[in-house]
Protein backbone atom coordinates (compact mmCIF):
# COMPACT_ATOMS: atom_id res chain seq x y z
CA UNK A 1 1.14 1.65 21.80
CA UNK A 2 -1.65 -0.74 22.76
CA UNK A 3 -0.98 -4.73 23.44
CA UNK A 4 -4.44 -5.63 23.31
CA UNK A 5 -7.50 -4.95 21.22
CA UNK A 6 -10.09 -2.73 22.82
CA UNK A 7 -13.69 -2.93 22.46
CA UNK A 8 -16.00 -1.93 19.73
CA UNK A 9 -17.50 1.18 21.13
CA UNK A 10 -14.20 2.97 20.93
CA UNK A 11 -14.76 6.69 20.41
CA UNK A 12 -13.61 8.86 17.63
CA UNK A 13 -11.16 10.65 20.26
CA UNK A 14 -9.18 7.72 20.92
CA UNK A 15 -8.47 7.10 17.31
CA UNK A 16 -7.36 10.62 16.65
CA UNK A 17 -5.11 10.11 20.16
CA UNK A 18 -3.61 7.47 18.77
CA UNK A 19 -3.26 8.58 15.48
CA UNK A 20 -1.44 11.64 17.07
CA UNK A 21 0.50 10.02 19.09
CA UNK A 22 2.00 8.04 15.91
CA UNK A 23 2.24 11.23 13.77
CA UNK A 24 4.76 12.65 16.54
CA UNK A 25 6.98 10.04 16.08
CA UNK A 26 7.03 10.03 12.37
CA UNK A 27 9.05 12.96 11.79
CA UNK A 28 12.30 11.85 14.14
CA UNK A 29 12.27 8.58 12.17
CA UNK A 30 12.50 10.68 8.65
CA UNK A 31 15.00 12.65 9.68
CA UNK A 32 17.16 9.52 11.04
CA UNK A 33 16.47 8.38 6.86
CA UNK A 34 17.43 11.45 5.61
CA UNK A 35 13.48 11.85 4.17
CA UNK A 36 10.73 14.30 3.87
CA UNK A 37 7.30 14.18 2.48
CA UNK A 38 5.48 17.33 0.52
CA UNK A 39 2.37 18.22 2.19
CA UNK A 40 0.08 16.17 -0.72
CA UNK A 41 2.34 12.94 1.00
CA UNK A 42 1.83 13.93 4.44
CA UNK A 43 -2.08 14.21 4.78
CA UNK A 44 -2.22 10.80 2.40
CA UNK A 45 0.03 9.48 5.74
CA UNK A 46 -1.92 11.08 8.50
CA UNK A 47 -5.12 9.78 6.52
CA UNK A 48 -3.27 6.05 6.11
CA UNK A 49 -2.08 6.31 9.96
CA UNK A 50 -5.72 7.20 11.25
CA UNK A 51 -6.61 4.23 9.33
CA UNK A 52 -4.17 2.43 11.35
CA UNK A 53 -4.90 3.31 14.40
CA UNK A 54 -8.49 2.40 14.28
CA UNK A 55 -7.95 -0.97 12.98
CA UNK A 56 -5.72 -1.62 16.15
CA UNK A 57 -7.83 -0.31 18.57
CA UNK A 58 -10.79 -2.39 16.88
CA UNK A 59 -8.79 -5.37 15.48
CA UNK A 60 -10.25 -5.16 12.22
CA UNK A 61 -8.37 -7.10 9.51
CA UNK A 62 -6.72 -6.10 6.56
CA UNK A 63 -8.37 -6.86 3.38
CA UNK A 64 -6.81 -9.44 1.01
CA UNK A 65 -3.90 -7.83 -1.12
CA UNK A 66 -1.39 -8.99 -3.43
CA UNK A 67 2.11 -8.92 -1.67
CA UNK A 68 3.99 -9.31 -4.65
CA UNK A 69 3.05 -5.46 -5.97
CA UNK A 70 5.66 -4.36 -2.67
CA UNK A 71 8.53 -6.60 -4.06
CA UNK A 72 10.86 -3.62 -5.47
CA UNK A 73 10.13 -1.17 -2.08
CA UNK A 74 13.40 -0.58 -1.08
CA UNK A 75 14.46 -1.64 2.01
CA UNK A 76 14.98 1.97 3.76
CA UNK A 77 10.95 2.32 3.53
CA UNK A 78 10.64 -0.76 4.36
CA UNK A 79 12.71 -0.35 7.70
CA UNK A 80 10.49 3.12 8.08
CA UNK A 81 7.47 1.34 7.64
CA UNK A 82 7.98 -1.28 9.98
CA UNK A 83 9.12 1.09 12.93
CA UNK A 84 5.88 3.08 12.22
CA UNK A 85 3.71 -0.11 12.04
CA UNK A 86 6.08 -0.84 15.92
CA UNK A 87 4.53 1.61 17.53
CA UNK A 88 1.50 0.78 17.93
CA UNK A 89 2.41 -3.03 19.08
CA UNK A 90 -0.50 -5.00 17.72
CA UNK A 91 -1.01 -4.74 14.19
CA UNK A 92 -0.12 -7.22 11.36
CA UNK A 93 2.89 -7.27 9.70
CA UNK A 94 1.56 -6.78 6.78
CA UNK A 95 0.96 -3.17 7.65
CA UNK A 96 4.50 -2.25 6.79
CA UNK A 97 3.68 -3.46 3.28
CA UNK A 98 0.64 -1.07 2.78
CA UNK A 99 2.32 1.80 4.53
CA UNK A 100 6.05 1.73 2.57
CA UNK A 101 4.16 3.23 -0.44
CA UNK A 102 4.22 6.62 1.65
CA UNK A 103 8.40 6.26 2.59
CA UNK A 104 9.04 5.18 -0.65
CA UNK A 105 7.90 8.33 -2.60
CA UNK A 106 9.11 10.49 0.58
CA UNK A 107 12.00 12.67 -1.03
CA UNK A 108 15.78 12.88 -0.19
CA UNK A 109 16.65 15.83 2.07
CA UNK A 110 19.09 18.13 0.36
């Protein structure tokens, strides 16, 4: 959603804008995976996409992590991970490793 890194004395607003603007598109990509989260797994992803949203409107890093803890995600939320970490254009790819932990214990739609 942003190319480029704003400055430092972004408000509080434009993170939750942001962060909104995310959340809306969450729900259409769950659907597409046949997913849903409980409402204990949504706030932890609202919380996680606020989170987000100010580290790519600030460019703040990502501390150090190990990579290897992601190795059995499965690839379906991995693929929802990345296409939430897509839309908002500027942040690491690494992200999508931080964020799968919320698709992966997303449940199956009945």
């Amino acid at each position: 959603m942003s190319s480029s890194v704003l400055s430092p004395d972004h408000t509080q607003q434009q993170i939750e804008a942001l962060s909104q603007q995310v959340l809306a598109r969450v729900p259409p990509l769950l659907d597409a995976a046949g997913k849903c989260l409980n409402d204990s797994q949504q706030l932890k992803l609202e919380s996680h996409v606020r989170a987000m949203a100010r580290r790519s409107l600030t460019g703040e890093g990502l501390p150090d992590f190990d990579r290897s803890l992601f190795d059995e995600i499965s690839p379906a939320a991995m693929q929802l991970s990345q296409a939430v970490v897509a839309l908002f254009g500027n942040l690491p790819t690494d992200e999508a490793l931080l964020l799968s932990i919320h698709f992966e214990m997303a449940q199956n739609k009945a």
